[in-house]
N, C-alpha and C. Protein backbone atom coordinates (compact mmCIF):
# COMPACT_ATOMS: atom_id res chain seq x y z
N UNK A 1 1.13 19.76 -38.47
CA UNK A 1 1.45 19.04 -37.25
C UNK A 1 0.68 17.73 -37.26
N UNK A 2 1.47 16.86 -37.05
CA UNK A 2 0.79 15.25 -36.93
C UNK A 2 -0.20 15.14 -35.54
N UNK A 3 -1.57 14.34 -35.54
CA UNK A 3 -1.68 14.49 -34.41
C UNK A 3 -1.30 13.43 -33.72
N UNK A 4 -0.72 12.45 -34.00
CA UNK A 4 0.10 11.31 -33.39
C UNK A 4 1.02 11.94 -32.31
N UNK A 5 1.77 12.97 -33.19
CA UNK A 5 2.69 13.47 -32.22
C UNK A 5 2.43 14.14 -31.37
N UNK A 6 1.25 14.67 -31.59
CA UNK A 6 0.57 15.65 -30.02
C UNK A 6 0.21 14.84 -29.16
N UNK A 7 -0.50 13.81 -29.68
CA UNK A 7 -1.20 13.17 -28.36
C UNK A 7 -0.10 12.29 -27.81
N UNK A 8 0.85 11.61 -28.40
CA UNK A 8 1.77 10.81 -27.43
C UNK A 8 3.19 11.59 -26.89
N UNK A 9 3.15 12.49 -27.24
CA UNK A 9 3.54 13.70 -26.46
C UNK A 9 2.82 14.18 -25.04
N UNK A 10 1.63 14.49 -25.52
CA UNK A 10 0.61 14.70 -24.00
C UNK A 10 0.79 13.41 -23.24
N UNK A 11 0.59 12.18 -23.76
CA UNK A 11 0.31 10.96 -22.63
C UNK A 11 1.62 10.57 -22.07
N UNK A 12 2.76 11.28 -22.70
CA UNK A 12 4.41 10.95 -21.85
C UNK A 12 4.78 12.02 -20.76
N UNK A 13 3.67 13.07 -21.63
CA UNK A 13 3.71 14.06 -20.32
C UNK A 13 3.05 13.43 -19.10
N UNK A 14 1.66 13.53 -19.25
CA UNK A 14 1.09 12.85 -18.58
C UNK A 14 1.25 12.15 -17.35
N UNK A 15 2.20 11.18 -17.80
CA UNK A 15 2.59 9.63 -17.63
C UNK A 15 3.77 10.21 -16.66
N UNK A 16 4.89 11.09 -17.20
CA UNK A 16 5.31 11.92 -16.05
C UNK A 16 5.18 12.10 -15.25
N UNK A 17 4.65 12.95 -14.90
CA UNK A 17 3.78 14.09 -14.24
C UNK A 17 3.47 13.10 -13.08
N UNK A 18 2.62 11.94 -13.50
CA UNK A 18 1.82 10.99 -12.41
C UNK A 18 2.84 9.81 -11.61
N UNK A 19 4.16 9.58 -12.79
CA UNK A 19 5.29 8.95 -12.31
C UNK A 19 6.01 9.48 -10.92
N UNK A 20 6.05 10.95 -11.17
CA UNK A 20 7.19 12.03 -10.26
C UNK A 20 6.57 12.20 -9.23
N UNK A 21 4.73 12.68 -9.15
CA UNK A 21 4.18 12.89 -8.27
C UNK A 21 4.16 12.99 -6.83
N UNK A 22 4.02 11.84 -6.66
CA UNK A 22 4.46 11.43 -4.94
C UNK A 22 5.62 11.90 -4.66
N UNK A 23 6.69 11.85 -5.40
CA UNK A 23 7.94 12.61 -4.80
C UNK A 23 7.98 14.05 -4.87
N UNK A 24 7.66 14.68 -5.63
CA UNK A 24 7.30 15.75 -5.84
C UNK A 24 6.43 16.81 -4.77
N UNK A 25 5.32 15.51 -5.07
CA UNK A 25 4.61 16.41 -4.00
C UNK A 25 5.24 16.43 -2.10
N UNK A 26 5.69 16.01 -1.68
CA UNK A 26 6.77 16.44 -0.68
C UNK A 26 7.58 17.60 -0.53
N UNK A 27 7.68 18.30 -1.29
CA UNK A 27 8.73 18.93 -1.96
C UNK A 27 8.08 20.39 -1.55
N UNK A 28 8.33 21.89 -1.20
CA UNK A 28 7.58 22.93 -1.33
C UNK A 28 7.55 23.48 -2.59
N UNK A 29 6.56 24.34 -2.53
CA UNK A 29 5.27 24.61 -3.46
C UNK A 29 6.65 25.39 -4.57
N UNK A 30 7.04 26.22 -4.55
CA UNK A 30 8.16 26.53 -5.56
C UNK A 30 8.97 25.22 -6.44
N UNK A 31 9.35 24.48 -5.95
CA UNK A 31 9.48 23.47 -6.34
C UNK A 31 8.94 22.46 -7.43
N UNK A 32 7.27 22.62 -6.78
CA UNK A 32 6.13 22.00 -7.55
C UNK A 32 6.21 22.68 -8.98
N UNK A 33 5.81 24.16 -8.57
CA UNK A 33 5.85 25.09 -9.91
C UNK A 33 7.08 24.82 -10.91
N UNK A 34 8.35 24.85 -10.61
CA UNK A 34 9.48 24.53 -11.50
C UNK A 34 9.22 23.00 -12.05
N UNK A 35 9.06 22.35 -10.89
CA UNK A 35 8.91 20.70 -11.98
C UNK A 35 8.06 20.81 -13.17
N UNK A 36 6.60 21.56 -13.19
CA UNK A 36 5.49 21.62 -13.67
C UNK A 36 5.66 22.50 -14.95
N UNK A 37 6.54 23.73 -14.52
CA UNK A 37 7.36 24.48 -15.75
C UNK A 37 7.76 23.79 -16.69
N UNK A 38 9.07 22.95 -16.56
CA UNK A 38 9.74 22.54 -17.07
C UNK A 38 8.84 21.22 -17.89
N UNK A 39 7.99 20.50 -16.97
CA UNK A 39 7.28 19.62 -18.20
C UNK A 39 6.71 20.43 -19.30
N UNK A 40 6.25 21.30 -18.63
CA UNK A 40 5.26 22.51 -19.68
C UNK A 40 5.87 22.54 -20.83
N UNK A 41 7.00 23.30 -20.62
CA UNK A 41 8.30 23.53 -21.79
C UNK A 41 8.82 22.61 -22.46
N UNK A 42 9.31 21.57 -21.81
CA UNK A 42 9.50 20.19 -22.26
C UNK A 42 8.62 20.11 -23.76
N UNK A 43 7.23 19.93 -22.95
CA UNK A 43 6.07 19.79 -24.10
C UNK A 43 5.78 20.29 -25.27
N UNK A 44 5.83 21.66 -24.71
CA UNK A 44 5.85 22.71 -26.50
C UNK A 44 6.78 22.70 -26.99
N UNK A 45 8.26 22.25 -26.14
CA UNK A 45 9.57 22.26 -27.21
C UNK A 45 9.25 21.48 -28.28
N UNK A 46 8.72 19.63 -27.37
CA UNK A 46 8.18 18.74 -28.23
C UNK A 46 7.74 18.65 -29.72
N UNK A 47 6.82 19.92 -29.79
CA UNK A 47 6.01 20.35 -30.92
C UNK A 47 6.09 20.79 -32.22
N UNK A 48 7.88 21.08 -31.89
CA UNK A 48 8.44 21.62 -33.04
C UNK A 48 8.96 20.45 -33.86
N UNK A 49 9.34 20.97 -34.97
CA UNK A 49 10.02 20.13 -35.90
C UNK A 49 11.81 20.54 -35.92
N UNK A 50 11.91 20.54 -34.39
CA UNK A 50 13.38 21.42 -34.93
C UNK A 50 14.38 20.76 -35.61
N UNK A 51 14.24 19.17 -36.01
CA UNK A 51 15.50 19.17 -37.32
C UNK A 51 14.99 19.87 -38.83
N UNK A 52 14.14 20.44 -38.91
CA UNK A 52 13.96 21.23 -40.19
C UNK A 52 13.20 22.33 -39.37
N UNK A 53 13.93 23.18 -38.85
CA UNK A 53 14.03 25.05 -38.60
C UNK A 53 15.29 24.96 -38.84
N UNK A 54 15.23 25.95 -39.84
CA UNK A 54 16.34 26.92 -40.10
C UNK A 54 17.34 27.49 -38.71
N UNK A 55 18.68 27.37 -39.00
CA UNK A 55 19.19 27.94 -37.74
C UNK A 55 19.71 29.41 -38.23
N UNK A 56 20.31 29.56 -36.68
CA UNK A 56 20.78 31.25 -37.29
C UNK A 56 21.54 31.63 -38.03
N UNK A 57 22.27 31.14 -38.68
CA UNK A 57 22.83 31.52 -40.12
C UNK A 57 22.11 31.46 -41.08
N UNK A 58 20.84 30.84 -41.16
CA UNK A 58 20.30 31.17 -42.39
C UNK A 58 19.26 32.41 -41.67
N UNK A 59 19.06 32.73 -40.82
CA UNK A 59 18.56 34.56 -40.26
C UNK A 59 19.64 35.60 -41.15
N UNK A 60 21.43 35.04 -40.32
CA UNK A 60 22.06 36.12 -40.90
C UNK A 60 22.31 36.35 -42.13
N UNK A 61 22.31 35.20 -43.17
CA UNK A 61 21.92 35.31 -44.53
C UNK A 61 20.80 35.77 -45.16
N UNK A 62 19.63 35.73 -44.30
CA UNK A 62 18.91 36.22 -44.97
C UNK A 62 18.88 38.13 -44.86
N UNK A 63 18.97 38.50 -43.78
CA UNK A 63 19.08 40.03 -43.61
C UNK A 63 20.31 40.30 -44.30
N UNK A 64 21.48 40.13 -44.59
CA UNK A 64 22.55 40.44 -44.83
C UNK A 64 22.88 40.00 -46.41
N UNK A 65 22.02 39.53 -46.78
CA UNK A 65 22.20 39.13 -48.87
C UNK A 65 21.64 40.22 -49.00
N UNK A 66 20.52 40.76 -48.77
CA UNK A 66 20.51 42.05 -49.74
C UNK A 66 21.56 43.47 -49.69
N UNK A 67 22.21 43.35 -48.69
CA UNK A 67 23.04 44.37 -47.82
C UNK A 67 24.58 43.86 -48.91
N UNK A 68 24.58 42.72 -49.23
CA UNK A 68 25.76 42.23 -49.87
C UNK A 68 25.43 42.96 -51.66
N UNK A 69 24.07 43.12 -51.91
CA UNK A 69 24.33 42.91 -53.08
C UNK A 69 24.39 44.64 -53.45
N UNK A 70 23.72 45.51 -52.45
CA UNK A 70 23.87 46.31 -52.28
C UNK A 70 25.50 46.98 -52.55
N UNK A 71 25.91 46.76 -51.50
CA UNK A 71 27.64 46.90 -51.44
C UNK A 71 28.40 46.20 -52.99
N UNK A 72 27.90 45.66 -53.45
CA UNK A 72 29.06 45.24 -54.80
C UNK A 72 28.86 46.29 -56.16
């Protein structure tokens, strides 16, 4: 993991967070929690590299090639 990408990740969170605020905070407390969620999540989605994870076809290929070679 780069740490470039963590930290300007954190400071857009951040930067968020302090942008929305005032409107936000108006808002009841359930509310607060979901905005605050969702940056949360936002953030660790951030973290990944998801154009290089494997998607689920290469899961079902992988459980299911030995099951193939099995069967021939």
């Amino acid at each position: 993991m780069k740490w470039g990408v963590i930290i300007t990740m954190t400071v857009l969170a951040v930067l968020l967070i302090l942008y929305e605020w005032p409107r936000v905070k108006k808002l009841p407390k359930k509310d607060k929690v979901v905005f605050l969620a969702l940056v949360f999540m936002a953030w660790v989605l951030s973290m990944f590299d998801l154009l290089n994870v494997p998607g689920p076809t290469t899961l079902v290929q992988a459980l299911f090639k030995p099951l193939g070679i099995v069967l021939e």
